[in-house]
Structure formats: C-alpha cells, structure tokens
C-alpha atoms as a PDB file:
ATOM      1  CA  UNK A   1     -15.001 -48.878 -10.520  1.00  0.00           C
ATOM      2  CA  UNK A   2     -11.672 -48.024  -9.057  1.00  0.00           C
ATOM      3  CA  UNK A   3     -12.061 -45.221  -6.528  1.00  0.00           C
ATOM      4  CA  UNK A   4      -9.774 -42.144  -5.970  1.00  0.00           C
ATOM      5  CA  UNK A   5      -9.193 -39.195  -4.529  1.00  0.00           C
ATOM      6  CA  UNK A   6      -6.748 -36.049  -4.948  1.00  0.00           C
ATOM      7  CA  UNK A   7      -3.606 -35.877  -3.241  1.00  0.00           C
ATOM      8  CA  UNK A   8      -2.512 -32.944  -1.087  1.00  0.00           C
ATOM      9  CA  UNK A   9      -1.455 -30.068  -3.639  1.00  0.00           C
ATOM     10  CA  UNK A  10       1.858 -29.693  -1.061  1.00  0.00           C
ATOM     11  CA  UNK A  11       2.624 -33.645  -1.508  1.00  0.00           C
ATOM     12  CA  UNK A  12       2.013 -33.432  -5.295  1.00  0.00           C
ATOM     13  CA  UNK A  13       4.668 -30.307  -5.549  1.00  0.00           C
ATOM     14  CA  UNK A  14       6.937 -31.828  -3.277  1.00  0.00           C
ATOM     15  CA  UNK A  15       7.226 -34.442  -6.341  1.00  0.00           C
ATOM     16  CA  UNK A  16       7.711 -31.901  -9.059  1.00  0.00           C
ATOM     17  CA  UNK A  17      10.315 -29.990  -6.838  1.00  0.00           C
ATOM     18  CA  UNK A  18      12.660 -30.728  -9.287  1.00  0.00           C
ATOM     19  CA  UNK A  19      10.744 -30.598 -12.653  1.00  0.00           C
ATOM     20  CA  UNK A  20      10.124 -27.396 -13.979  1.00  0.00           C
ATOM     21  CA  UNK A  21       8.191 -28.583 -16.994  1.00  0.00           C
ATOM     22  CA  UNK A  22       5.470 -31.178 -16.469  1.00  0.00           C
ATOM     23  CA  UNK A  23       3.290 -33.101 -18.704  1.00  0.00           C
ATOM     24  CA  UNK A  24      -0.676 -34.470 -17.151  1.00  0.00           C
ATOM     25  CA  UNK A  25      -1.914 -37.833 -18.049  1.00  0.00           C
ATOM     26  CA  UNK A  26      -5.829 -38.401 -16.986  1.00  0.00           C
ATOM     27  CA  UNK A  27      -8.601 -40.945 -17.482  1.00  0.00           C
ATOM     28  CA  UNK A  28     -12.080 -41.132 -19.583  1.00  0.00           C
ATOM     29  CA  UNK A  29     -13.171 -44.088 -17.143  1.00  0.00           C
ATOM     30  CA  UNK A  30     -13.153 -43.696 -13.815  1.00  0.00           C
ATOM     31  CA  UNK A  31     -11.219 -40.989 -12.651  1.00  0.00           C
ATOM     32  CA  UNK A  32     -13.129 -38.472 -14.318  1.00  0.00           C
ATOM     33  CA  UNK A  33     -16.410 -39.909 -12.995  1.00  0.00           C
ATOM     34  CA  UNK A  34     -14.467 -39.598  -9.710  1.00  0.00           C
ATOM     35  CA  UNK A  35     -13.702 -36.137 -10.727  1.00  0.00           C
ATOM     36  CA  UNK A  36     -10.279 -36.805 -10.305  1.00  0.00           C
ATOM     37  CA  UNK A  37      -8.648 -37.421 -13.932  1.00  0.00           C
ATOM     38  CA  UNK A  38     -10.887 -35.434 -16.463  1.00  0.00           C
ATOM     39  CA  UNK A  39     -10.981 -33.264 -18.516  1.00  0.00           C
ATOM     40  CA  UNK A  40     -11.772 -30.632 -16.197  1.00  0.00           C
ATOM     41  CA  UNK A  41      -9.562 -31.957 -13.474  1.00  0.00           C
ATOM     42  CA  UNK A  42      -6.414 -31.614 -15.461  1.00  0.00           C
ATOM     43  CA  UNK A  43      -7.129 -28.286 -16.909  1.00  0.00           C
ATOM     44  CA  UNK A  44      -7.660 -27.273 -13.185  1.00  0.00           C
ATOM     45  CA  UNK A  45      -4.558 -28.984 -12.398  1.00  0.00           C
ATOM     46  CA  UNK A  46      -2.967 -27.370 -15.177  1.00  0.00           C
ATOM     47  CA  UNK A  47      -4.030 -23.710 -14.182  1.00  0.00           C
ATOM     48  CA  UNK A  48      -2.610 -24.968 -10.459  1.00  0.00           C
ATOM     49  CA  UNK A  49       1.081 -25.664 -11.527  1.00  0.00           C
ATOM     50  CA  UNK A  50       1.092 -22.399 -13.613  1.00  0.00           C
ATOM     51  CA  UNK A  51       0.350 -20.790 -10.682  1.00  0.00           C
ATOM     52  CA  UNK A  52       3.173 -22.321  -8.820  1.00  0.00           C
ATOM     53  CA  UNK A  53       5.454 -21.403 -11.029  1.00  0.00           C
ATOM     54  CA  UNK A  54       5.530 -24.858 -13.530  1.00  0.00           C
ATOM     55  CA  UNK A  55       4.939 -24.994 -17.152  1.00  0.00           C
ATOM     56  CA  UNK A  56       2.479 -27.544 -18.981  1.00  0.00           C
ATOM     57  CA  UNK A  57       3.753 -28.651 -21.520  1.00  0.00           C
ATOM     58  CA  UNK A  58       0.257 -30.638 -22.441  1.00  0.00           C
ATOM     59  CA  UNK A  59      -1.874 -33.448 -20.788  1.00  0.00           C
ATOM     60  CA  UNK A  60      -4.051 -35.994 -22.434  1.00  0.00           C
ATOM     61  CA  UNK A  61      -7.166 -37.879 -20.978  1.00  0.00           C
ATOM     62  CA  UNK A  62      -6.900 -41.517 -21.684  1.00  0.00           C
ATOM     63  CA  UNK A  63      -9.274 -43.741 -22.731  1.00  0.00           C
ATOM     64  CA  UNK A  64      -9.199 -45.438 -20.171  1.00  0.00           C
ATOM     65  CA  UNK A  65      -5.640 -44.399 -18.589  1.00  0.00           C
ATOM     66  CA  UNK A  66      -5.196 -48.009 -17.763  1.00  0.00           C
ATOM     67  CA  UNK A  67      -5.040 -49.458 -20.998  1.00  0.00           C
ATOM     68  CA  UNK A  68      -1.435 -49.835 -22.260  1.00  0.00           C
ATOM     69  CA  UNK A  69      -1.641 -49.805 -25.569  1.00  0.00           C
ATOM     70  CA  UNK A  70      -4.243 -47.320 -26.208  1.00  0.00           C
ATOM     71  CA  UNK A  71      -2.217 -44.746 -23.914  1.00  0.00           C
ATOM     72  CA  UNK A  72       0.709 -45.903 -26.104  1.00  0.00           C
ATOM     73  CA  UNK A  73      -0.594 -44.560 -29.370  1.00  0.00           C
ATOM     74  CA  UNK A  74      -2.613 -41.825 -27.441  1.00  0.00           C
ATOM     75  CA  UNK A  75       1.032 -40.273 -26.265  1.00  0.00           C
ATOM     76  CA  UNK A  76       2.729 -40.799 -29.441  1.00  0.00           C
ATOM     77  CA  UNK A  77       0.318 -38.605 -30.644  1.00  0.00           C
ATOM     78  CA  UNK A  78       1.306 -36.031 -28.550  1.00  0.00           C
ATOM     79  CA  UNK A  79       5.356 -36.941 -29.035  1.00  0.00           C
ATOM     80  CA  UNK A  80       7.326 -33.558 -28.670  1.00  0.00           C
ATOM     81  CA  UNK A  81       4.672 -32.570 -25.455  1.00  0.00           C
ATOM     82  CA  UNK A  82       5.665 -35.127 -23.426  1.00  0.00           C
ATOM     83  CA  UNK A  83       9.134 -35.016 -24.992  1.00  0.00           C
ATOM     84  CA  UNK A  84       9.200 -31.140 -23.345  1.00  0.00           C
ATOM     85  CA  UNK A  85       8.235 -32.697 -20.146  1.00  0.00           C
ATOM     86  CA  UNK A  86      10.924 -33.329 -17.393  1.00  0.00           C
ATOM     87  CA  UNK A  87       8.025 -35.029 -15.548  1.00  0.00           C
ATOM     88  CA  UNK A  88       4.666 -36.502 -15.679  1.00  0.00           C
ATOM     89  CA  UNK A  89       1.563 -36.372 -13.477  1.00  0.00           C
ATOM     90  CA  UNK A  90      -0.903 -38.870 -13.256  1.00  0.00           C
ATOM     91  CA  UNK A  91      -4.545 -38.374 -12.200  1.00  0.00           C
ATOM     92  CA  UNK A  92      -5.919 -41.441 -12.149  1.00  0.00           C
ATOM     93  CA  UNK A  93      -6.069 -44.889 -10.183  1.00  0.00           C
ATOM     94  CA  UNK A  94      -2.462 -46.907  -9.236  1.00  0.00           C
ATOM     95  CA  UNK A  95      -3.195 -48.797 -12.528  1.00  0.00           C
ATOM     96  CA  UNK A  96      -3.065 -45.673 -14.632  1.00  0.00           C
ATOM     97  CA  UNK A  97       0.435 -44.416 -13.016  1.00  0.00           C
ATOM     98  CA  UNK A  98       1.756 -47.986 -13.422  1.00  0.00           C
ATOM     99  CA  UNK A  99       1.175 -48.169 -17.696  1.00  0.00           C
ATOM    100  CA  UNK A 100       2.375 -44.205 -17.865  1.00  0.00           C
ATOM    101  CA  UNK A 101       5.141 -45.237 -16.197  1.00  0.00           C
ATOM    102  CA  UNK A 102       5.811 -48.681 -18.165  1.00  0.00           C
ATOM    103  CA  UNK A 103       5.262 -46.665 -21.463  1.00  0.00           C
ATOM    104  CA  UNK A 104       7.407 -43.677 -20.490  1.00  0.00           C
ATOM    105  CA  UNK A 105      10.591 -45.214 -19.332  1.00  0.00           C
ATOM    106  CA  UNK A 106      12.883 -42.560 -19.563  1.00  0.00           C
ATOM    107  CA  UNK A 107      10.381 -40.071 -17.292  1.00  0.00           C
ATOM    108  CA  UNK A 108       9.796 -38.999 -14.258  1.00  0.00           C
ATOM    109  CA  UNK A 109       6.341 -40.887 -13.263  1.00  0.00           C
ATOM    110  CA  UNK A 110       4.285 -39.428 -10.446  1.00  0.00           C
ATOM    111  CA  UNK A 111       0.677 -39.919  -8.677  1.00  0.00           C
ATOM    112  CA  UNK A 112      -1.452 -37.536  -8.495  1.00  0.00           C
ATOM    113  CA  UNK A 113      -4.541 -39.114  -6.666  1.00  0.00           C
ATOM    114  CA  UNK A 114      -4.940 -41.727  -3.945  1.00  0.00           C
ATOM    115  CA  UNK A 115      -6.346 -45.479  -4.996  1.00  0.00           C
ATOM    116  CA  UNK A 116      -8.916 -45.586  -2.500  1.00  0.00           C
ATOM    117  CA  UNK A 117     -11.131 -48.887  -3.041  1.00  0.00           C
ATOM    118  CA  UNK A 118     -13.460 -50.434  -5.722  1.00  0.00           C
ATOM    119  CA  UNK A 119     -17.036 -49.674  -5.366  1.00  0.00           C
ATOM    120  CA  UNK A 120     -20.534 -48.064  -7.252  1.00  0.00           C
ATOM    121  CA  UNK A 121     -21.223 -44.972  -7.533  1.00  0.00           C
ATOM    122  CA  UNK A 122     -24.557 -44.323  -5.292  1.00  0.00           C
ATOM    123  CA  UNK A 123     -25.012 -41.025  -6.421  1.00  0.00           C
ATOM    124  CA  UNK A 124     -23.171 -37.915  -7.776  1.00  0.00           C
ATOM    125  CA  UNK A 125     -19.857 -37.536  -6.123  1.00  0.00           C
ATOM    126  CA  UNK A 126     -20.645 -40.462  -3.424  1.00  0.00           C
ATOM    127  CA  UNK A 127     -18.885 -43.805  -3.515  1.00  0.00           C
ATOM    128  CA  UNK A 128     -19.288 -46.838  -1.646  1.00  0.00           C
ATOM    129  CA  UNK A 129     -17.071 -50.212  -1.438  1.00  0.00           C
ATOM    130  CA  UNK A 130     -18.387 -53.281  -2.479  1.00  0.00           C
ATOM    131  CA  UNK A 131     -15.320 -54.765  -3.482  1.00  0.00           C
ATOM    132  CA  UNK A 132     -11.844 -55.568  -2.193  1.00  0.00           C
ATOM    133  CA  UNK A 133     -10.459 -57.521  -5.045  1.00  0.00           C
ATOM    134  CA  UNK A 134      -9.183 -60.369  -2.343  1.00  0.00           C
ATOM    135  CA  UNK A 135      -8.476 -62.890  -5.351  1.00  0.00           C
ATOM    136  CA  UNK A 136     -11.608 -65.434  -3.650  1.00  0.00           C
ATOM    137  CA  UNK A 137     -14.541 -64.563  -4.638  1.00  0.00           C
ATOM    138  CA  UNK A 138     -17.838 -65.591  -2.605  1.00  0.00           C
ATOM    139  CA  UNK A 139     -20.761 -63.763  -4.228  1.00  0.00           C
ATOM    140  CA  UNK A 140     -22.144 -67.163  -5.443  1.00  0.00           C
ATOM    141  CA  UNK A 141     -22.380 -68.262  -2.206  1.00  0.00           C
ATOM    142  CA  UNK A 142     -23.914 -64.887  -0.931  1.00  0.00           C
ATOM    143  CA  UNK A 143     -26.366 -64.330  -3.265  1.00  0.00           C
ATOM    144  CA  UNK A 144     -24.383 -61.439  -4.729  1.00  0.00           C
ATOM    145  CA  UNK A 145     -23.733 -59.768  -1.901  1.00  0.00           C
ATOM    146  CA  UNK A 146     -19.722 -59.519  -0.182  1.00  0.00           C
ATOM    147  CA  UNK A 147     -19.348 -60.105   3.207  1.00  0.00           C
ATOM    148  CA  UNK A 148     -15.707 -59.005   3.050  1.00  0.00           C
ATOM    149  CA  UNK A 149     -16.916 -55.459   2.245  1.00  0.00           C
ATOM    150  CA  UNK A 150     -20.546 -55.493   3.418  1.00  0.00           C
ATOM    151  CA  UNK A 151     -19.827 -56.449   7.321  1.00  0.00           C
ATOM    152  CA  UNK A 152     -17.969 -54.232   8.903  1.00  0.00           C
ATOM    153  CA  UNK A 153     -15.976 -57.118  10.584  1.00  0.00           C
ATOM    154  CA  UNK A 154     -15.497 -59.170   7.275  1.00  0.00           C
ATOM    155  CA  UNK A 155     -17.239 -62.713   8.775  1.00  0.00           C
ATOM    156  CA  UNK A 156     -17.788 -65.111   6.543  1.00  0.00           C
ATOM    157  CA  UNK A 157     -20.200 -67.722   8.034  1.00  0.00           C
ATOM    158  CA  UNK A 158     -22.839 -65.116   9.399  1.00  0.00           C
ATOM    159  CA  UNK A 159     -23.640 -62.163  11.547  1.00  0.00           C
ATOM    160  CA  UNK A 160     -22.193 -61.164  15.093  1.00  0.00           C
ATOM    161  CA  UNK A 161     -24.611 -61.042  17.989  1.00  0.00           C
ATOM    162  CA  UNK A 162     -24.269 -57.297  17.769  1.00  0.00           C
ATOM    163  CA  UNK A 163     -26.864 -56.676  15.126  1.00  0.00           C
ATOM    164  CA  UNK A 164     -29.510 -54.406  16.337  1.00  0.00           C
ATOM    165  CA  UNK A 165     -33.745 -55.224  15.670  1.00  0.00           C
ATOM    166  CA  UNK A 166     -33.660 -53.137  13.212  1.00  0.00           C
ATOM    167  CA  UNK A 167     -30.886 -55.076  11.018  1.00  0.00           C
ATOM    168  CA  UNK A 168     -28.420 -52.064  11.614  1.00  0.00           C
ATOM    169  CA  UNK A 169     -24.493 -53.045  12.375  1.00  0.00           C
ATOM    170  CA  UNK A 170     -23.337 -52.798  15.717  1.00  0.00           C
ATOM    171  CA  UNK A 171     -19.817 -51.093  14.235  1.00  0.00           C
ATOM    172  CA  UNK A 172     -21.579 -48.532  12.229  1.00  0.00           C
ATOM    173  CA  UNK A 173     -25.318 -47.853  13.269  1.00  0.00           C
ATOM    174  CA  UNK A 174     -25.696 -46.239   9.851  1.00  0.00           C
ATOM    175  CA  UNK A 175     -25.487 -48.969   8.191  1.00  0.00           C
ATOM    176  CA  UNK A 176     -27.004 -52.412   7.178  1.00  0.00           C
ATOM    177  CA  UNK A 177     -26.323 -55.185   8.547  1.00  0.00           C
ATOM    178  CA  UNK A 178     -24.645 -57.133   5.661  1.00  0.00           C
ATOM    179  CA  UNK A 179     -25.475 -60.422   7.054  1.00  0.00           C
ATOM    180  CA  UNK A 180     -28.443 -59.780   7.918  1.00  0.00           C
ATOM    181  CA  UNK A 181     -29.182 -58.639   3.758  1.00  0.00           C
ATOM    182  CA  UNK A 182     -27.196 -62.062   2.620  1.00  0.00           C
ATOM    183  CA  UNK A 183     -30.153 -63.675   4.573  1.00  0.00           C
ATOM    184  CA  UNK A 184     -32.883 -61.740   3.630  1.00  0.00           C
ATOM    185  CA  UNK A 185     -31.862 -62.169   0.223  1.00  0.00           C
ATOM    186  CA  UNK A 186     -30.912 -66.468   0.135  1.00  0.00           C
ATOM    187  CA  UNK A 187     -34.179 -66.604   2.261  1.00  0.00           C
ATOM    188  CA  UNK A 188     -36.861 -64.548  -0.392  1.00  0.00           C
ATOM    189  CA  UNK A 189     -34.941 -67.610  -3.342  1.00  0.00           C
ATOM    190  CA  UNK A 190     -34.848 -70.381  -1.275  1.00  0.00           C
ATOM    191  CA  UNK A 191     -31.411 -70.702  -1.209  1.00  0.00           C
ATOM    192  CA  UNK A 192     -30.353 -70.798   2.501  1.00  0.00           C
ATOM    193  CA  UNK A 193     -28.762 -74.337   1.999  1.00  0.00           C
ATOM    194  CA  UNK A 194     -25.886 -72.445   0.544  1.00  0.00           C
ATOM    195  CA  UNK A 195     -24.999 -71.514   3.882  1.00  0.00           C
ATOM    196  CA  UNK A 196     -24.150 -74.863   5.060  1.00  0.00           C
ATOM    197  CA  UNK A 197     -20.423 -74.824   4.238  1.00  0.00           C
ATOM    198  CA  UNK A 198     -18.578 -73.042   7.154  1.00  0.00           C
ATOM    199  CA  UNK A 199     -15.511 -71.658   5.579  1.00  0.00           C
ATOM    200  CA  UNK A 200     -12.293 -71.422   7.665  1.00  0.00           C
ATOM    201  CA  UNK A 201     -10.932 -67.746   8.666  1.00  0.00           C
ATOM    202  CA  UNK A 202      -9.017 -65.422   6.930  1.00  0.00           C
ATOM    203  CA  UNK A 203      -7.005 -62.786   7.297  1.00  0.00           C
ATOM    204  CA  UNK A 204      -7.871 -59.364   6.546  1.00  0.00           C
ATOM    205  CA  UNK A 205      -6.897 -55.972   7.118  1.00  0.00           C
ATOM    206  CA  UNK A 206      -8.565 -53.305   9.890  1.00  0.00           C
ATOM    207  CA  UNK A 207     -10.409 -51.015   6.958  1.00  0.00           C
ATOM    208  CA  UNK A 208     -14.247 -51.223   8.048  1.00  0.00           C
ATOM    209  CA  UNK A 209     -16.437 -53.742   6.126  1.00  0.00           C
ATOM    210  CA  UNK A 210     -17.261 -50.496   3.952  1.00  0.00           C
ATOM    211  CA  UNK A 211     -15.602 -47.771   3.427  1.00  0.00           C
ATOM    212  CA  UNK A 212     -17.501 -44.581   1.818  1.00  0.00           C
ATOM    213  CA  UNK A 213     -16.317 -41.457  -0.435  1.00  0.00           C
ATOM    214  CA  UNK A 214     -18.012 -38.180  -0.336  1.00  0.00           C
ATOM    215  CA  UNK A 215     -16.505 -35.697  -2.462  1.00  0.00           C
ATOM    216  CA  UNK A 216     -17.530 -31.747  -2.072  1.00  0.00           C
ATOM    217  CA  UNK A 217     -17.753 -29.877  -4.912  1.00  0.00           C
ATOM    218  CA  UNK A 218     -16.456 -30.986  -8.092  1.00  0.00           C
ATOM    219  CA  UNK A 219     -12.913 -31.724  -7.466  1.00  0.00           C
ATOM    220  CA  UNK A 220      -8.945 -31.049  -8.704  1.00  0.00           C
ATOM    221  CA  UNK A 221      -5.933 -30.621  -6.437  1.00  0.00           C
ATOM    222  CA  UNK A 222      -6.815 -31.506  -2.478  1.00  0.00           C
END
C-alpha cells in the first residue's frame, strides 16, 4: 500500500493562488484507507476551499486514482466539471497526480498529499514500512522479511553488534531487531544456508530502516 499524508492547507493554497475554480480527484484504494483521498476527505477538502474563498466545481474518487484508463472514462463522465475547473487537486499517492495529470493535459495538476512510503496497515490509522520499492528484491533470501526496511541501518548480510538481549535495535529501542527476526525465522525452517552468500554493499538513503505513520483523528487538509 502506498502511504500518504496531507499537505499543509497554506502549501496546498499557495498552488491554487491563481485558480479560482478547482476540481478534486481522490482514490478508492489507498488514499482513502489512508484517510487522505476519500470520500470524506474530499468533501472535507471541498468545504475547506469554499471557505477560502474557491469554488468546487466537483471531485470524483477513483477507482483506484492510479489507474489511467479507468480515471479516463471516470472524468469523462464528469466532462463540463472538470471543464469549469481552472485547476485540479489531487489527494492521493505521486502515482495518482501523475495519470490526472497525463489525462488532463490542458490543466493545472496539483498534489494534495505527501507520498510517504509503502507499507501495511497495523491498525486503524497506523502505518508501517516494509517496503522501499529498491528494484532488487531479497525476500527469498530473507525468508520474507526486508532488511532494507526492517534494520534500521539497511545491512544486508546480518545484524550490527548493537542488538540488545532482548533482540531490540540499537537505533530504535522500540523496535525489533530485523536481523535478529530474519534469523529466528530461516532458523524455526531450516533454512539458514541461505545466508551463505554475502552480498556486496549498496547504497541507500539516511530514512531509518522503518519509518512509521500515525495519523490523529480521521484526516483532510494538514
């Protein structure tokens, strides 16, 4: 699931400065379990930009926002709304902005959330990384489990020597140490041999091994 959160309400109107009339594209998928893109996000959002002295001209949710040629025929659907529109705001992921934009060439395009990170959902309106889409994939080799995300310094050939007795990460005491479940896990199969390989080193970015979304209350503009 792609993660996201709201943008500032002062960036998002610092967008529109010069739109008066604005049209709101959202997303069935993950945005509205993000409570970012739904329904009841853009209706918020809506309510928002009336209040700061825009006009709506409409907004469809779609399903998901992502998918080109279902947000094609979604919009055509809604023709002279978006036709009204001197702009158009998009609550969902990166993705979702990218195919409004690519099927609305002749508008103004804009973001309306941050594209955090891909991760699960661990419970309502928490969201954890477990995925950084880095094009190499090692979760056969890890028993399902990513170091990239998992460690908080991204190893790939085992844990540091800062893991505490109680399999907690030296970086983040909170959390497990992600090595230390790769092992657990290989160990309780038989599979340790997988480890053998030593892979060379990579280079990766200075995000912690897993980065974490709480969201209070149930969302719309930041």
């Amino acid at each position: 699931m792609t993660i996201s959160k709201p943008k500032p309400l002062e960036e998002i109107l610092g967008y529109l400065s010069r739109a008066q009339r604005v049209f709101l594209i959202g997303c069935s998928d993950c945005a509205t379990v993000c409570q970012v893109g739904g329904k009841d996000q853009l209706e918020e959002m809506a309510k928002t930009l009336q209040e700061n002295g825009k006009q709506v001209t409409g907004y469809v949710v779609g399903e998901p926002g992502c998918h080109l040629l279902e947000l094609k025929r979604l919009l055509r659907q809604h023709r002279a709304e978006v036709a009204a529109a001197e702009a158009v705001l998009v609550l969902s992921c990166g993705t979702g902005v990218q195919a409004a934009a690519a099927v609305l060439e002749d508008k103004e395009v804009y973001p309306g959330t941050d594209t955090i990170f891909l991760g699960s959902v661990q419970r309502f309106g928490s969201f954890a990384e477990y995925c950084r889409a880095c094009g190499s994939c090692l979760l056969a080799r890890t028993g399902g489990i990513c170091p990239v995300t998992r460690c908080a310094k991204s190893l790939l050939n085992g844990p540091c020597g800062g893991t505490s007795a109680e399999g907690k990460c030296e970086v983040d005491p909170e959390q497990d140490c992600g090595w230390k479940l790769i092992y657990d896990r290989l160990a309780a199969r038989g599979q340790l041999d997988r480890l053998a390989e030593v892979l060379p080193a990579r280079e990766h970015d200075k995000h912690p091994g897993k980065r974490v979304l709480e969201r209070e209350g149930k969302g719309g503009a930041g």
